[in-house]
N, C-alpha and C. Protein backbone atom coordinates (compact mmCIF):
# COMPACT_ATOMS: atom_id res chain seq x y z
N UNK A 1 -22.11 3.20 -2.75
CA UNK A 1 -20.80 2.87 -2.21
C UNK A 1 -20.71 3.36 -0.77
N UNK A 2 -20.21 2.38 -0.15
CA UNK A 2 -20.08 2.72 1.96
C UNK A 2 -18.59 3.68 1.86
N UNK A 3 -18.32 4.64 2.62
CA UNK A 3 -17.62 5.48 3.09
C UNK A 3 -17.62 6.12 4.63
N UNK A 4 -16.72 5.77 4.93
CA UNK A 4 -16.07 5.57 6.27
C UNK A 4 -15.49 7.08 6.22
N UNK A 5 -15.99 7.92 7.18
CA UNK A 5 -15.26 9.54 7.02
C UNK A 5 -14.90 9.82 8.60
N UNK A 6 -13.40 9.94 8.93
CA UNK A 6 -12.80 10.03 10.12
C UNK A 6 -13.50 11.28 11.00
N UNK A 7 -14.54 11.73 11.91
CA UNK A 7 -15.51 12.75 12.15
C UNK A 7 -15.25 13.17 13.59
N UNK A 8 -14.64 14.35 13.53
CA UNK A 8 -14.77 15.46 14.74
C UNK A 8 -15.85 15.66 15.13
N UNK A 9 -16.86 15.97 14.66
CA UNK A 9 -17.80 17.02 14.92
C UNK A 9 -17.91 18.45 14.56
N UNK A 10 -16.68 18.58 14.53
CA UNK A 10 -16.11 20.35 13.79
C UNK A 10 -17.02 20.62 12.46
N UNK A 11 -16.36 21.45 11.75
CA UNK A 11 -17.32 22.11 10.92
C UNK A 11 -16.32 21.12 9.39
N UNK A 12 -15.24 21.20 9.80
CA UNK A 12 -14.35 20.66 8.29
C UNK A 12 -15.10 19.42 8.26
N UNK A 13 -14.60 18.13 9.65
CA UNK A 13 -14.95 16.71 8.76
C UNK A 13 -16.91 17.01 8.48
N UNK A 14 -17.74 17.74 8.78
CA UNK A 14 -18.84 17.83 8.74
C UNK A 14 -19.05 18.38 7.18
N UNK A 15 -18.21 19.76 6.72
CA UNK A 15 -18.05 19.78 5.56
C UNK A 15 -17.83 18.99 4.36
N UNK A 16 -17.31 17.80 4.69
CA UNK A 16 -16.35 17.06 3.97
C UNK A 16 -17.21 16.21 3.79
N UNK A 17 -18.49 15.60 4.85
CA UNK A 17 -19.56 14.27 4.73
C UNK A 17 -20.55 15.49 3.98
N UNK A 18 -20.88 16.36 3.77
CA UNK A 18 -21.91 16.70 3.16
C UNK A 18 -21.53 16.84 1.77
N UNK A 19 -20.20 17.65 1.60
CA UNK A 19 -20.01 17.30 -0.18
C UNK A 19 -19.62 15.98 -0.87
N UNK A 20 -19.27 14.98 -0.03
CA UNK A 20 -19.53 13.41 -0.10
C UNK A 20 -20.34 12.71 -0.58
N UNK A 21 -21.75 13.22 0.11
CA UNK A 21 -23.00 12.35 0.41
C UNK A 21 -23.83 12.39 -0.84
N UNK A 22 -23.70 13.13 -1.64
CA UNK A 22 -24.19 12.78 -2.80
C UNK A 22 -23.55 11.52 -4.00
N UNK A 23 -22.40 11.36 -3.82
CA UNK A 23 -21.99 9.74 -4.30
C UNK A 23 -21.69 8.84 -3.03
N UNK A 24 -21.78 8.96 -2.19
CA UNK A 24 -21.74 7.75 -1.32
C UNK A 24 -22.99 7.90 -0.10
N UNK A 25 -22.95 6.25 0.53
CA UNK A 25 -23.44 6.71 1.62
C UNK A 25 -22.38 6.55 2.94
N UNK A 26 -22.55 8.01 3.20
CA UNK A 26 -21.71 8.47 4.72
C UNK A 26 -21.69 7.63 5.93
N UNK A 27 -20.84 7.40 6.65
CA UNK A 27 -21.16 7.20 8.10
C UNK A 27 -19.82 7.60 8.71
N UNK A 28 -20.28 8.57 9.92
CA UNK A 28 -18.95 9.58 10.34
C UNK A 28 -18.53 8.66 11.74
N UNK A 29 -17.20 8.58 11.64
CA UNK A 29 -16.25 7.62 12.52
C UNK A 29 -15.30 8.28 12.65
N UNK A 30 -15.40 7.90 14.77
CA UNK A 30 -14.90 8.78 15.39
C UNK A 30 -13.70 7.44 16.08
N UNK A 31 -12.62 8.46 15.98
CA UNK A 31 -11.49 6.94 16.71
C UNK A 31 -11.23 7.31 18.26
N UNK A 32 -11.29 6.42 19.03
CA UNK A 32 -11.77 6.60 20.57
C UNK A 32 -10.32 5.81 21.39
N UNK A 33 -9.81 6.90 22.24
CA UNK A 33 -8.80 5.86 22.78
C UNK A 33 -9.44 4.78 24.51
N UNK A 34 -10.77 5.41 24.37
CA UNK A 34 -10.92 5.21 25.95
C UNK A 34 -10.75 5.67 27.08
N UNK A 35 -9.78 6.99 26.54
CA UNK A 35 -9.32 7.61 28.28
C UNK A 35 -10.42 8.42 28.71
N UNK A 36 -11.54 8.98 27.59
CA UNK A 36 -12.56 10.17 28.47
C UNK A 36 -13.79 9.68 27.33
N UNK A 37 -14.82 10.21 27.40
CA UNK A 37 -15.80 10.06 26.67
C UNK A 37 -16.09 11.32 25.87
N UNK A 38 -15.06 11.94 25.54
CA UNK A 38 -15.28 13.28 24.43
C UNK A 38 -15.96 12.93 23.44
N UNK A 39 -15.72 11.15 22.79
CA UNK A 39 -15.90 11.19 21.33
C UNK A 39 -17.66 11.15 21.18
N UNK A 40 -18.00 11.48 22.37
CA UNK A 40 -19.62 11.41 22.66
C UNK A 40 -20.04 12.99 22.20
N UNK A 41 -19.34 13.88 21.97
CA UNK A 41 -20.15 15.02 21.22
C UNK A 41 -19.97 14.87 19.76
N UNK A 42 -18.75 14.18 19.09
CA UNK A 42 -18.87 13.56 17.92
C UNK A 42 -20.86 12.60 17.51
N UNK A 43 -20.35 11.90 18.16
CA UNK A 43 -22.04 11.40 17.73
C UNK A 43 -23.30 12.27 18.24
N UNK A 44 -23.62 13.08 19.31
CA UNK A 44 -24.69 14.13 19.13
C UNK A 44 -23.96 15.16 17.94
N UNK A 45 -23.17 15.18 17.55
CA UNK A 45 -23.07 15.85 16.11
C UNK A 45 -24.10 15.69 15.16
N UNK A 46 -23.27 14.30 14.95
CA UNK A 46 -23.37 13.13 13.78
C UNK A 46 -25.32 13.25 14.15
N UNK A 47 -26.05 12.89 14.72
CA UNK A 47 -27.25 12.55 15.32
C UNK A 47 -28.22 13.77 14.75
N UNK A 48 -27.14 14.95 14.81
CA UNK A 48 -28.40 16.47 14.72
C UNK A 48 -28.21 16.13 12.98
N UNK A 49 -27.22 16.09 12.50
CA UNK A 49 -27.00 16.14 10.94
C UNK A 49 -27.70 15.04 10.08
N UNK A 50 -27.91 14.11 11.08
CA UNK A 50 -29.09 12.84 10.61
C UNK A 50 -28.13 11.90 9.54
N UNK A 51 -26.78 11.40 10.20
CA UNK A 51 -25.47 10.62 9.55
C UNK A 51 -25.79 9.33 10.33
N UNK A 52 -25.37 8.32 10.15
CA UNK A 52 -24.59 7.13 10.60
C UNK A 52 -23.34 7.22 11.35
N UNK A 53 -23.26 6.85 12.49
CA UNK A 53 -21.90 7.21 13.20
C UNK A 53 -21.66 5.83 14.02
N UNK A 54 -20.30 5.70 14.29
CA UNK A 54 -19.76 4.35 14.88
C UNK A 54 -18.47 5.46 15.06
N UNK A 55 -17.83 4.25 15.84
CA UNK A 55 -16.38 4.41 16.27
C UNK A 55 -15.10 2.95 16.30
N UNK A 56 -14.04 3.93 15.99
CA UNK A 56 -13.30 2.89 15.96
C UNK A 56 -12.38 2.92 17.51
N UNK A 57 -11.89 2.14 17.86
CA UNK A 57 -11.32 1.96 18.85
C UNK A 57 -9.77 2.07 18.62
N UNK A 58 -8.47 3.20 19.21
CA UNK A 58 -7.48 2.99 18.55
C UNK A 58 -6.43 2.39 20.22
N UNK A 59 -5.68 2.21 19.64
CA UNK A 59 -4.54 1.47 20.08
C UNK A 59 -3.93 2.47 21.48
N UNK A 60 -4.11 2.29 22.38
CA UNK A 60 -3.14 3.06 23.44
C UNK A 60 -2.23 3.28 23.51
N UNK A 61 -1.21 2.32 22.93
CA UNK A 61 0.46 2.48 22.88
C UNK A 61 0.81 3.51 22.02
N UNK A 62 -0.62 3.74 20.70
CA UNK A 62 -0.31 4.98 19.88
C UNK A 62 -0.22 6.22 20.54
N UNK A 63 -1.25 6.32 21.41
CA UNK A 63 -1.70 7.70 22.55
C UNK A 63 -0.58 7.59 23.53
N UNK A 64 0.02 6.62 24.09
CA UNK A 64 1.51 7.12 24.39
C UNK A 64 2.54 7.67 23.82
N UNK A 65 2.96 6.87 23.00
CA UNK A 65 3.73 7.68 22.10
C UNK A 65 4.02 8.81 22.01
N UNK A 66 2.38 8.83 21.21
CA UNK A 66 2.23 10.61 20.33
C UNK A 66 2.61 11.59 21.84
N UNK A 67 2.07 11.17 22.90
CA UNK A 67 1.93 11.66 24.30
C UNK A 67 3.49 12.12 24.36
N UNK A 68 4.45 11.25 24.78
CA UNK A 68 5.63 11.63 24.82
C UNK A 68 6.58 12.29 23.96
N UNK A 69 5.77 11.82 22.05
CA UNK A 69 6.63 12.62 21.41
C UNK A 69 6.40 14.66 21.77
N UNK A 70 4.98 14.71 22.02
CA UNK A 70 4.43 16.00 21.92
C UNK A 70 5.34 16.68 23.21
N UNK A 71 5.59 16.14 24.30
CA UNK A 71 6.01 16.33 25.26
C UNK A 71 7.62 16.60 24.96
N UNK A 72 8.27 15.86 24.78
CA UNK A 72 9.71 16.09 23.97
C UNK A 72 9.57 17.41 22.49
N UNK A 73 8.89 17.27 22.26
CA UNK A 73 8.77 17.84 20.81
C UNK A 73 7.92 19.67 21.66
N UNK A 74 7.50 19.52 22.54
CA UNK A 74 6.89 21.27 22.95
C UNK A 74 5.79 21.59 22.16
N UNK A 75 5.80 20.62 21.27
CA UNK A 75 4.27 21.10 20.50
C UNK A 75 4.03 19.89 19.66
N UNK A 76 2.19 20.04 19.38
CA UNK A 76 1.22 18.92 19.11
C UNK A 76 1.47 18.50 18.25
N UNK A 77 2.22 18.77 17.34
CA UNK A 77 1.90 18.64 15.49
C UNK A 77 2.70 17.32 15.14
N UNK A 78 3.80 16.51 15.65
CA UNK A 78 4.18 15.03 15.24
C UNK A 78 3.07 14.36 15.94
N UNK A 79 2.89 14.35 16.88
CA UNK A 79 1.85 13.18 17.85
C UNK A 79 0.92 13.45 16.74
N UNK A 80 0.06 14.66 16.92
CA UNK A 80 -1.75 14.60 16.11
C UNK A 80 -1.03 14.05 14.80
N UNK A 81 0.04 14.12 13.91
CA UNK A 81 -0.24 13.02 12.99
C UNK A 81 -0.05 11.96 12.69
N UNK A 82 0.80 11.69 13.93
CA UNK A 82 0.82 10.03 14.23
C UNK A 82 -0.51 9.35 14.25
N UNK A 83 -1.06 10.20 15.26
CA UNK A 83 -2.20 9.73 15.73
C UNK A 83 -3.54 9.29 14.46
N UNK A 84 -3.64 10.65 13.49
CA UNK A 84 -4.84 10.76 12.78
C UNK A 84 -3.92 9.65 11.64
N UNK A 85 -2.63 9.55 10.95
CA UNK A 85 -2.28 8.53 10.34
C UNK A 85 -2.88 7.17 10.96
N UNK A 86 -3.06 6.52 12.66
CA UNK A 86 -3.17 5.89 12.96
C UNK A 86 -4.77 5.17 13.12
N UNK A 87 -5.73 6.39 13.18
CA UNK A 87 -6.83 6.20 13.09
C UNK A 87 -7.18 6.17 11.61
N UNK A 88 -6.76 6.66 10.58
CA UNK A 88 -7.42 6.19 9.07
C UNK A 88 -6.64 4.86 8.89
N UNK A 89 -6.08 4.25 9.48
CA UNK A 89 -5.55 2.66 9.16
C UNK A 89 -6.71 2.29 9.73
N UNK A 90 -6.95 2.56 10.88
CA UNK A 90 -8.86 1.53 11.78
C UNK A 90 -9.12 1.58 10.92
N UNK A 91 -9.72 3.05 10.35
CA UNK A 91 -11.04 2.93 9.49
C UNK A 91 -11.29 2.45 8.34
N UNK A 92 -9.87 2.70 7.83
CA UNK A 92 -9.88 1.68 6.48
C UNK A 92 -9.99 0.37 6.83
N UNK A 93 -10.08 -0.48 8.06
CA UNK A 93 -9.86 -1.88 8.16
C UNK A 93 -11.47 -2.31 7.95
N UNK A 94 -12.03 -1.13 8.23
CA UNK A 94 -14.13 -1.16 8.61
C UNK A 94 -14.51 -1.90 6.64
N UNK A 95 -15.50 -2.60 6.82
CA UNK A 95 -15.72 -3.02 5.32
C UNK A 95 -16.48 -1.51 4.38
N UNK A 96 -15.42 -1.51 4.09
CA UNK A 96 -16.08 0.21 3.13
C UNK A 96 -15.61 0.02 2.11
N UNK A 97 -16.21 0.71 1.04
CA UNK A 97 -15.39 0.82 -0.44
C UNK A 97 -14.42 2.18 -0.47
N UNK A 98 -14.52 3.49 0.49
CA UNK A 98 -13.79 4.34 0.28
C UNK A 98 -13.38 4.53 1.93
N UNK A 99 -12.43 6.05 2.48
CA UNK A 99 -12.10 6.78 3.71
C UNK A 99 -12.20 8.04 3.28
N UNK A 100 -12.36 8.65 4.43
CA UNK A 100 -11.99 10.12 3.65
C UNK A 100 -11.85 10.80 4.97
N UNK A 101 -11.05 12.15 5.21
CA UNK A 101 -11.03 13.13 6.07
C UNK A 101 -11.49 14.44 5.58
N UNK A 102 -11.33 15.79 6.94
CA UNK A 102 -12.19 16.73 6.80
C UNK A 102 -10.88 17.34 6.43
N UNK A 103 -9.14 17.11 6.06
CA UNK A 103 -8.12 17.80 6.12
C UNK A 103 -8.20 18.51 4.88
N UNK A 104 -7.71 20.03 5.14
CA UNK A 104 -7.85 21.42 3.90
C UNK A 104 -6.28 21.07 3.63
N UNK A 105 -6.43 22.14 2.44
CA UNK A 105 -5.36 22.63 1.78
C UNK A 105 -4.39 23.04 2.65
N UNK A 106 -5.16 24.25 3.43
CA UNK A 106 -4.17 25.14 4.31
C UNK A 106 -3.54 24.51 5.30
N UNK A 107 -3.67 22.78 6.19
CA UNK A 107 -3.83 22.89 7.03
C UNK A 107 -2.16 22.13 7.44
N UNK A 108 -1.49 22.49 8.31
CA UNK A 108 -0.26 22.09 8.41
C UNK A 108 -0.28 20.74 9.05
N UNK A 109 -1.23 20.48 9.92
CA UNK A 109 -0.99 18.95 10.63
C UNK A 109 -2.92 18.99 10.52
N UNK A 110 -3.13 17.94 10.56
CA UNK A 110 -2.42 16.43 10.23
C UNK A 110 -2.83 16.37 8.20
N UNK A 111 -1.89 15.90 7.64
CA UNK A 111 -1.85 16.05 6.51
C UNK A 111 -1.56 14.45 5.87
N UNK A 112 -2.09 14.26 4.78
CA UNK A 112 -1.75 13.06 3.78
C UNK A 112 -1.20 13.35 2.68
N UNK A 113 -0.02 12.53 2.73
CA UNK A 113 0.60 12.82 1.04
C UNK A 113 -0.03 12.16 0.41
N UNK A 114 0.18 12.47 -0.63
CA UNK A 114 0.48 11.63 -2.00
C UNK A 114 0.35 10.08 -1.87
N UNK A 115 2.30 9.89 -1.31
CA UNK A 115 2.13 8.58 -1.35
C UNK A 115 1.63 8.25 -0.27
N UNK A 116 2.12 8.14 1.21
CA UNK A 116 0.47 7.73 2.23
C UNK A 116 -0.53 7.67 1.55
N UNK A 117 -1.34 8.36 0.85
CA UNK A 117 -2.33 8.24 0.46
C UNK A 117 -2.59 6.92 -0.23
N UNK A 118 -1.45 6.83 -1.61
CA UNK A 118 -1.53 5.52 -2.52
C UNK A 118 -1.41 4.11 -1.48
N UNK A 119 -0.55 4.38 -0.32
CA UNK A 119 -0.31 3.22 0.49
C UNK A 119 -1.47 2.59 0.75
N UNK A 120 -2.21 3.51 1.70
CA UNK A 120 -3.69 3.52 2.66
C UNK A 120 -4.33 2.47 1.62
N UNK A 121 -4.54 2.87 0.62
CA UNK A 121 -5.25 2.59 -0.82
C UNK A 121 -5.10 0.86 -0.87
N UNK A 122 -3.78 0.88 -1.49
CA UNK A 122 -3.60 -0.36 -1.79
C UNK A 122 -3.54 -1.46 -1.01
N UNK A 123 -3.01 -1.16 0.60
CA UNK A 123 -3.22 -1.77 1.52
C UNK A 123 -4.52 -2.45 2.12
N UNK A 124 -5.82 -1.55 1.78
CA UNK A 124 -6.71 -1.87 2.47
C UNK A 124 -8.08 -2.14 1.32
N UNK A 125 -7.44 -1.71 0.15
CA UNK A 125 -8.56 -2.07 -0.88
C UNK A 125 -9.70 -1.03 -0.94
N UNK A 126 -9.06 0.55 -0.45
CA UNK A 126 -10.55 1.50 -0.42
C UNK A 126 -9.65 2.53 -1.38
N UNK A 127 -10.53 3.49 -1.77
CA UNK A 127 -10.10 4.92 -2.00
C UNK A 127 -10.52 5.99 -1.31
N UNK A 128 -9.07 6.38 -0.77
CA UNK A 128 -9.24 7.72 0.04
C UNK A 128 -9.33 8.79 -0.50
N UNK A 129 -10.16 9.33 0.18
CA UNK A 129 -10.63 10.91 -0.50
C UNK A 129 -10.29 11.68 0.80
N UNK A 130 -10.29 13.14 0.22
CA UNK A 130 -10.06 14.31 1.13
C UNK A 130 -10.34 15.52 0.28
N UNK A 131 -11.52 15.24 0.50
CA UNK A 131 -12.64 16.42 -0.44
C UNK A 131 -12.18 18.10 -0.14
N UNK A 132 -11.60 18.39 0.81
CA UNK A 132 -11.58 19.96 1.27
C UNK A 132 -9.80 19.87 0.94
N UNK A 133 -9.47 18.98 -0.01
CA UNK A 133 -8.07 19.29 0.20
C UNK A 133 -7.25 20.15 -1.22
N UNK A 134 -8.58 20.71 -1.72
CA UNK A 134 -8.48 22.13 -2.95
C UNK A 134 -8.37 23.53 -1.74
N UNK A 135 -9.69 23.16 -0.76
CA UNK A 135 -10.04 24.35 -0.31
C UNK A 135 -8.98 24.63 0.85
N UNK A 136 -8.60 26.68 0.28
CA UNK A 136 -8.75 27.52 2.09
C UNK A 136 -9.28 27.35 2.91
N UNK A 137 -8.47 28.57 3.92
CA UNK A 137 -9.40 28.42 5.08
C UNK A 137 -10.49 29.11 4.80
N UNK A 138 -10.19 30.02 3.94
CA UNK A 138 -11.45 31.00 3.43
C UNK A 138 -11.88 30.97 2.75
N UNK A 139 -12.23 30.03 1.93
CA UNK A 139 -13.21 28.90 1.21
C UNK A 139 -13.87 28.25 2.56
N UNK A 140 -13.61 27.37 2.71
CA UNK A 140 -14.33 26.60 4.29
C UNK A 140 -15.26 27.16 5.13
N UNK A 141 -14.54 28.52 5.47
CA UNK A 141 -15.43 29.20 6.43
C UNK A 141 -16.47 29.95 5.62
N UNK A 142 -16.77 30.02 4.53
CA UNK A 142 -17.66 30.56 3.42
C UNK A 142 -18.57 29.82 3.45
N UNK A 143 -17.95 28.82 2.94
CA UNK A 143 -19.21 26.99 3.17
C UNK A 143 -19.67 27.08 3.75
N UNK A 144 -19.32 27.07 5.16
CA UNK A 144 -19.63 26.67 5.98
C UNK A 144 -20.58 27.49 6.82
N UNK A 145 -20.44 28.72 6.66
CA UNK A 145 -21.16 29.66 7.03
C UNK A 145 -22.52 29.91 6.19
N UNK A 146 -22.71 29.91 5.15
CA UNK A 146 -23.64 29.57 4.35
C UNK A 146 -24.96 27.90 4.76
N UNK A 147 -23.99 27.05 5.54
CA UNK A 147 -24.55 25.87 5.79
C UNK A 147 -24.91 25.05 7.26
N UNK A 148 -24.01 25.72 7.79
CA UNK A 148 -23.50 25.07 9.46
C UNK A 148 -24.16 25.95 10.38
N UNK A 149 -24.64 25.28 11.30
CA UNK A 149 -24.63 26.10 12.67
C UNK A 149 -23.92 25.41 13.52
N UNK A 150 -22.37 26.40 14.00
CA UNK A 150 -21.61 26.31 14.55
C UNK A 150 -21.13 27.32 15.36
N UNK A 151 -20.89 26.44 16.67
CA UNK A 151 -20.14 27.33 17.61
C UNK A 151 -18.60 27.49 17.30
N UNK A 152 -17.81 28.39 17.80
CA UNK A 152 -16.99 28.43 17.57
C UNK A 152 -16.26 28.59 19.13
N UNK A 153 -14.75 28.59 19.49
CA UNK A 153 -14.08 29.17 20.41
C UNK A 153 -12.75 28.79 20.96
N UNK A 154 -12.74 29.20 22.00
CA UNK A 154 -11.08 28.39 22.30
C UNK A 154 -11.05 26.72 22.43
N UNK A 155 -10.06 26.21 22.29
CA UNK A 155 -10.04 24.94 21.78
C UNK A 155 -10.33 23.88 23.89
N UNK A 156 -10.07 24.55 24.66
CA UNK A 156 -10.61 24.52 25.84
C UNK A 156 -11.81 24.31 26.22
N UNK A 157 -12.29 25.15 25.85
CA UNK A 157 -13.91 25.39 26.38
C UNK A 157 -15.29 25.00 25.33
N UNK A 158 -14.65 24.44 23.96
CA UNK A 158 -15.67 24.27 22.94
C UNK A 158 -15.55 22.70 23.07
N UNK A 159 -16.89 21.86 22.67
CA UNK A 159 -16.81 20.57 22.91
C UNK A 159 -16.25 20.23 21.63
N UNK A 160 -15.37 19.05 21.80
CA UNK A 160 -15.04 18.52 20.63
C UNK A 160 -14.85 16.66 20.98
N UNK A 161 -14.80 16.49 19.50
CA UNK A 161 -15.22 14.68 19.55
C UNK A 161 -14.01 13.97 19.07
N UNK A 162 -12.98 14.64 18.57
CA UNK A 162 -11.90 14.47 18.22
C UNK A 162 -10.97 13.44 19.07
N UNK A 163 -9.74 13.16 18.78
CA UNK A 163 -9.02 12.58 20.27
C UNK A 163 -8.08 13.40 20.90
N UNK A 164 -8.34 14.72 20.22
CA UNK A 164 -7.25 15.97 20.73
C UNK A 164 -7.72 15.42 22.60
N UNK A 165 -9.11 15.64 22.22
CA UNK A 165 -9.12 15.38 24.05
C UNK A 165 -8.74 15.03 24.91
N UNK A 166 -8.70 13.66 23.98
CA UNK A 166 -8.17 12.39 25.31
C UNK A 166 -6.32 12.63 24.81
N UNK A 167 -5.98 13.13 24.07
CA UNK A 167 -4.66 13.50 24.63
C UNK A 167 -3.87 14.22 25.32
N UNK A 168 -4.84 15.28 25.41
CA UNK A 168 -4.45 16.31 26.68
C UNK A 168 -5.00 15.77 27.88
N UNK A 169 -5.62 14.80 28.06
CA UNK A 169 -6.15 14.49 28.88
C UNK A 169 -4.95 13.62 29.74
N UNK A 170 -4.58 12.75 29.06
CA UNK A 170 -3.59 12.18 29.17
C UNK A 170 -1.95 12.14 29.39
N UNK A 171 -2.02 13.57 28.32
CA UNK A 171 -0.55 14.84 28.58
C UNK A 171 -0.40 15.18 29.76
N UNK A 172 -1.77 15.69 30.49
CA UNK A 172 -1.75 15.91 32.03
C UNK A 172 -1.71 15.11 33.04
N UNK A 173 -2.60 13.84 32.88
CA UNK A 173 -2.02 12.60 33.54
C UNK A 173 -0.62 12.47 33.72
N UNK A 174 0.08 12.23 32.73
CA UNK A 174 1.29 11.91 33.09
C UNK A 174 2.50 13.28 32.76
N UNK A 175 2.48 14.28 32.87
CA UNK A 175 3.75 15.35 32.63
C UNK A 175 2.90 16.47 33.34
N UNK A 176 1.57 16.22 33.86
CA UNK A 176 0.94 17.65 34.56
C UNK A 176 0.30 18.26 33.57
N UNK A 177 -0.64 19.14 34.09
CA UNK A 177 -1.58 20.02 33.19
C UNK A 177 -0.32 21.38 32.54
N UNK A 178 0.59 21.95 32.99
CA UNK A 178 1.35 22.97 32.72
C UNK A 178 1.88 22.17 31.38
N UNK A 179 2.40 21.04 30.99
CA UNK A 179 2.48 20.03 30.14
C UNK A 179 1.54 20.97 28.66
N UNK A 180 0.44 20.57 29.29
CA UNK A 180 -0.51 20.95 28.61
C UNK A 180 -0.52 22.18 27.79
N UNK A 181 -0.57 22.84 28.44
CA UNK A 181 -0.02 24.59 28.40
C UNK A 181 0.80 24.96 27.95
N UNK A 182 2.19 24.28 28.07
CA UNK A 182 3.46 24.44 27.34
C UNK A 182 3.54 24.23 25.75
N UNK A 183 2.62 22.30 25.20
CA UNK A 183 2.91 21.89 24.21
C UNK A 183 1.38 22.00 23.49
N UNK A 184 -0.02 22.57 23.76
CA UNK A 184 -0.78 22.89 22.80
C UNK A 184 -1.40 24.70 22.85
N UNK A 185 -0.65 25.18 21.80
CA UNK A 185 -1.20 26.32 21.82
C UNK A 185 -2.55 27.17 21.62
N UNK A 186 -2.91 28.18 21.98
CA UNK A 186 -4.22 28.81 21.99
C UNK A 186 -4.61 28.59 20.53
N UNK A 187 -5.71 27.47 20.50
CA UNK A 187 -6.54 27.96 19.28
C UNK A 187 -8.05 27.84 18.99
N UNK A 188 -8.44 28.10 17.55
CA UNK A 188 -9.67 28.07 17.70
C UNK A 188 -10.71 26.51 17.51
N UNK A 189 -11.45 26.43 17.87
CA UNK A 189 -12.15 25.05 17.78
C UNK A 189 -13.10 25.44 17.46
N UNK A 190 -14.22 23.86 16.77
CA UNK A 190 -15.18 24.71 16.21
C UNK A 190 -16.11 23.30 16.27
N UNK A 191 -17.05 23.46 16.71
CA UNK A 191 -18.26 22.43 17.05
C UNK A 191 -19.92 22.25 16.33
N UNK A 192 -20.07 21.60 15.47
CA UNK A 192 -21.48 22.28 14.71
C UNK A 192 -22.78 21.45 15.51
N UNK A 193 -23.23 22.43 15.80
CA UNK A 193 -25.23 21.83 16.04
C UNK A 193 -25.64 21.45 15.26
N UNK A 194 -25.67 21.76 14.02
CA UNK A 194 -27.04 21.18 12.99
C UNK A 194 -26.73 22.09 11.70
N UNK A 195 -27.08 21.62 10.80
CA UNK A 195 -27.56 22.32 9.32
C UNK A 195 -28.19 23.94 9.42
N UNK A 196 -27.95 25.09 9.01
CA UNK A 196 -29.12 26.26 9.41
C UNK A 196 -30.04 26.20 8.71
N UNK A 197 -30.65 26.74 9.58
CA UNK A 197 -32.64 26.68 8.53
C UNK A 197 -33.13 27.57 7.97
């Protein structure tokens, strides 16, 4: 069975294609708005882990939006789930039998209910999964540490494949980099090289 898994590069959606990959076959998809080429450390991810990777292309008017809501709103958390709601509609459109994300238990944004979930489903004819969505954070980082070689660090300076990028990228385009500063707070990011040996 084909499965379409929405892929950062981080250590979660990377978590999430490896406890996967034994009933399906994986291919990690990265949703790209076009404004920067971040989603290019997504696939040297995808490349060291020896996955299938493509991208979907998402909608700009979404990356405005989320842009202005985050901007009105002082912080990231309505936009990123506009946004990641908006990219598992692409991916479900890709011919797959399932979707799935790297989203935990713990994690406050971006999150799928229930019913979103049943919607996604019936709408597009796949079943969505969200394998890490039993686990902590301290479950995860156990996994993961046991399995990943990953950098870790401020969400600034660590590469990521995500579209967090191209929305700060874009936050600053249009409201200034202080923009930036104001509505995403210090956190940690997390980027994996490869499997450890």
């Amino acid at each position: 069975m084909d499965l379409a898994l929405l892929y950062s590069g981080g250590k979660d959606s990377t978590l999430a294609a490896l406890l996967l990959d034994s009933f399906y076959d994986v291919t990690l998809v990265t949703g790209r708005f076009g404004i920067s080429d971040d989603w290019e450390h997504a696939r040297t991810a995808a490349d060291r882990l020896g996955y299938p990777f493509d991208t979907v292309d998402l909608d700009p008017d979404v990356a405005s939006e989320a842009v202005a809501r985050m901007s009105d709103d002082g912080y990231p958390r309505n936009g990123i789930q506009q946004v990641h709601e908006h990219a598992l509609e692409r991916v479900a459109d890709l011919d797959v039998d399932a979707v799935a994300d790297g989203t935990r238990r713990d994690d406050r944004v971006p999150t799928i209910s229930r019913a979103q979930a049943q919607s996604l489903e019936d709408r597009h004819d796949v079943d969505y999964l969200s394998p890490l969505a039993g686990l902590g954070r301290h479950a995860v980082d156990r996994l993961v540490a046991e399995t990943l070689d990953v950098e870790t660090g401020p969400s600034t300076q660590v590469p990521k494949g995500d579209y967090e990028a191209e929305l700060r990228a874009l936050l600053a385009e249009e409201h200034g980099q202080a923009a930036v500063e104001r509505v995403f707070p210090d956190h940690e990011q997390s980027y994996v090289r490869g499997l450890q040996e």
